[in-house]
Protein backbone atom coordinates (compact mmCIF):
# COMPACT_ATOMS: atom_id res chain seq x y z
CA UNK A 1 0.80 -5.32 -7.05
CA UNK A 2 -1.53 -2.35 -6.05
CA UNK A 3 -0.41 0.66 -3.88
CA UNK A 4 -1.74 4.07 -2.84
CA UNK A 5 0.10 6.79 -0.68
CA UNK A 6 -1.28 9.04 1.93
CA UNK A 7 0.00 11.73 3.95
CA UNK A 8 -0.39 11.43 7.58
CA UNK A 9 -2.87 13.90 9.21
CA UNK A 10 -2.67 13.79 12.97
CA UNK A 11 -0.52 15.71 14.87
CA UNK A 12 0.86 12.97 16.77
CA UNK A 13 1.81 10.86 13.74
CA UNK A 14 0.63 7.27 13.78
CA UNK A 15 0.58 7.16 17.15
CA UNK A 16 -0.30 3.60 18.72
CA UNK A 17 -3.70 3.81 18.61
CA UNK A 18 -4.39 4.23 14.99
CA UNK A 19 -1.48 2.18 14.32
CA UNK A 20 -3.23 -0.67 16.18
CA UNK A 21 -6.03 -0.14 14.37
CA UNK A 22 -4.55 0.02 10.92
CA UNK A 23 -2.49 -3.16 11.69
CA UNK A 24 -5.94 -5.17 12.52
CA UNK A 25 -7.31 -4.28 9.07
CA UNK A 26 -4.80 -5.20 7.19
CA UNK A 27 -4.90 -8.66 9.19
CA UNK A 28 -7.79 -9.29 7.32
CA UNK A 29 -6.38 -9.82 4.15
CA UNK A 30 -4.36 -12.72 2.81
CA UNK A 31 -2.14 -10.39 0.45
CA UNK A 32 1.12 -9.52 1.76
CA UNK A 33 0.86 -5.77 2.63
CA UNK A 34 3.82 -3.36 3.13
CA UNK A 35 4.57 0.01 4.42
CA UNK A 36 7.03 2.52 3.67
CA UNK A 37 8.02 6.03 4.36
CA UNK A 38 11.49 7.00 3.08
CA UNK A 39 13.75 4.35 3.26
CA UNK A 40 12.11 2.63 5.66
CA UNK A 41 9.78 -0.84 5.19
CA UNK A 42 7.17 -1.95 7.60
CA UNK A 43 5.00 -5.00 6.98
CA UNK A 44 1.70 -3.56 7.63
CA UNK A 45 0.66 -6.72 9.99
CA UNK A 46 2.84 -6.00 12.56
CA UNK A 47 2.67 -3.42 15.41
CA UNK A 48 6.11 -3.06 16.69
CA UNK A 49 7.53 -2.71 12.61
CA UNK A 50 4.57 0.23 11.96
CA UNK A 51 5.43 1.96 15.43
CA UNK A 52 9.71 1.47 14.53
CA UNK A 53 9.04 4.03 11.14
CA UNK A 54 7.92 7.00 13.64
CA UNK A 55 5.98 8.07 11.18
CA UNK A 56 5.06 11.95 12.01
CA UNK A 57 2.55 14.29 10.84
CA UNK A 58 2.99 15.60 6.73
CA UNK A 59 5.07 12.20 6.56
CA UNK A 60 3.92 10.19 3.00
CA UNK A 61 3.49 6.60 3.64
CA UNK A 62 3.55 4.24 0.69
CA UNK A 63 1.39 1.15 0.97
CA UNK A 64 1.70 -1.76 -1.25
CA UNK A 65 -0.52 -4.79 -1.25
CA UNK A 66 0.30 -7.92 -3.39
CA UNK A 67 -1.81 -11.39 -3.50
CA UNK A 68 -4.91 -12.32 -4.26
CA UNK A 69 -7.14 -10.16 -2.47
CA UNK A 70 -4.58 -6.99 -3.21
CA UNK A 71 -7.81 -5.24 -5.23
CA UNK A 72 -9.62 -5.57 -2.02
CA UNK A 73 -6.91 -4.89 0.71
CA UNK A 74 -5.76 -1.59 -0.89
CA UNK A 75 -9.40 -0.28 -1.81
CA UNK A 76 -9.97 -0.84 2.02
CA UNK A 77 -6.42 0.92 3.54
CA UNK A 78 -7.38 3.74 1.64
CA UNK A 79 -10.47 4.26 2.78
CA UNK A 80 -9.85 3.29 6.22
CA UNK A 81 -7.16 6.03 6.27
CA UNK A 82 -9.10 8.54 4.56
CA UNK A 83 -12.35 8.08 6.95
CA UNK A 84 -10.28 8.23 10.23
CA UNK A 85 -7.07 10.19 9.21
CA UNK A 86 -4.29 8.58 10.75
């Protein structure tokens, strides 16, 4: 299992919009990919369970990635929300 945290930047939190778009890259990958923040789990393919952990700005989300593309998948989250901060 690979994971990486990252502390959300936007003033609106992860609003739908980058939540959509965060959501459609982790569909790309076979590896089973989960979000958390606090107590709260989201798997990372699914809209409405992203948008349910109201995640707001200074909020540290947790990903996890685990399969066989979970080098890949987590290398690519990262990046994705360090080029456009979510």
């Amino acid at each position: 299992m690979k994971s990486f945290e990252y502390t959300i930047q936007d003033e609106l939190g992860l609003h739908v919009r980058p939540a959509g778009k965060l959501v459609k890259q982790a569909s790309h990958f076979d590896s089973n990919i989960m979000l958390y923040k606090g107590g709260q789990s989201a798997d990372c393919k699914r809209l409405i369970a992203v948008m349910a952990l109201a995640a707001k700005q200074r909020d540290i989300l947790r990903f996890t990635a685990e399969g066989g593309d979970e080098d890949t998948a987590c290398e690519t989250l990262e990046n994705f929300c360090r080029s456009s901060p979510l």
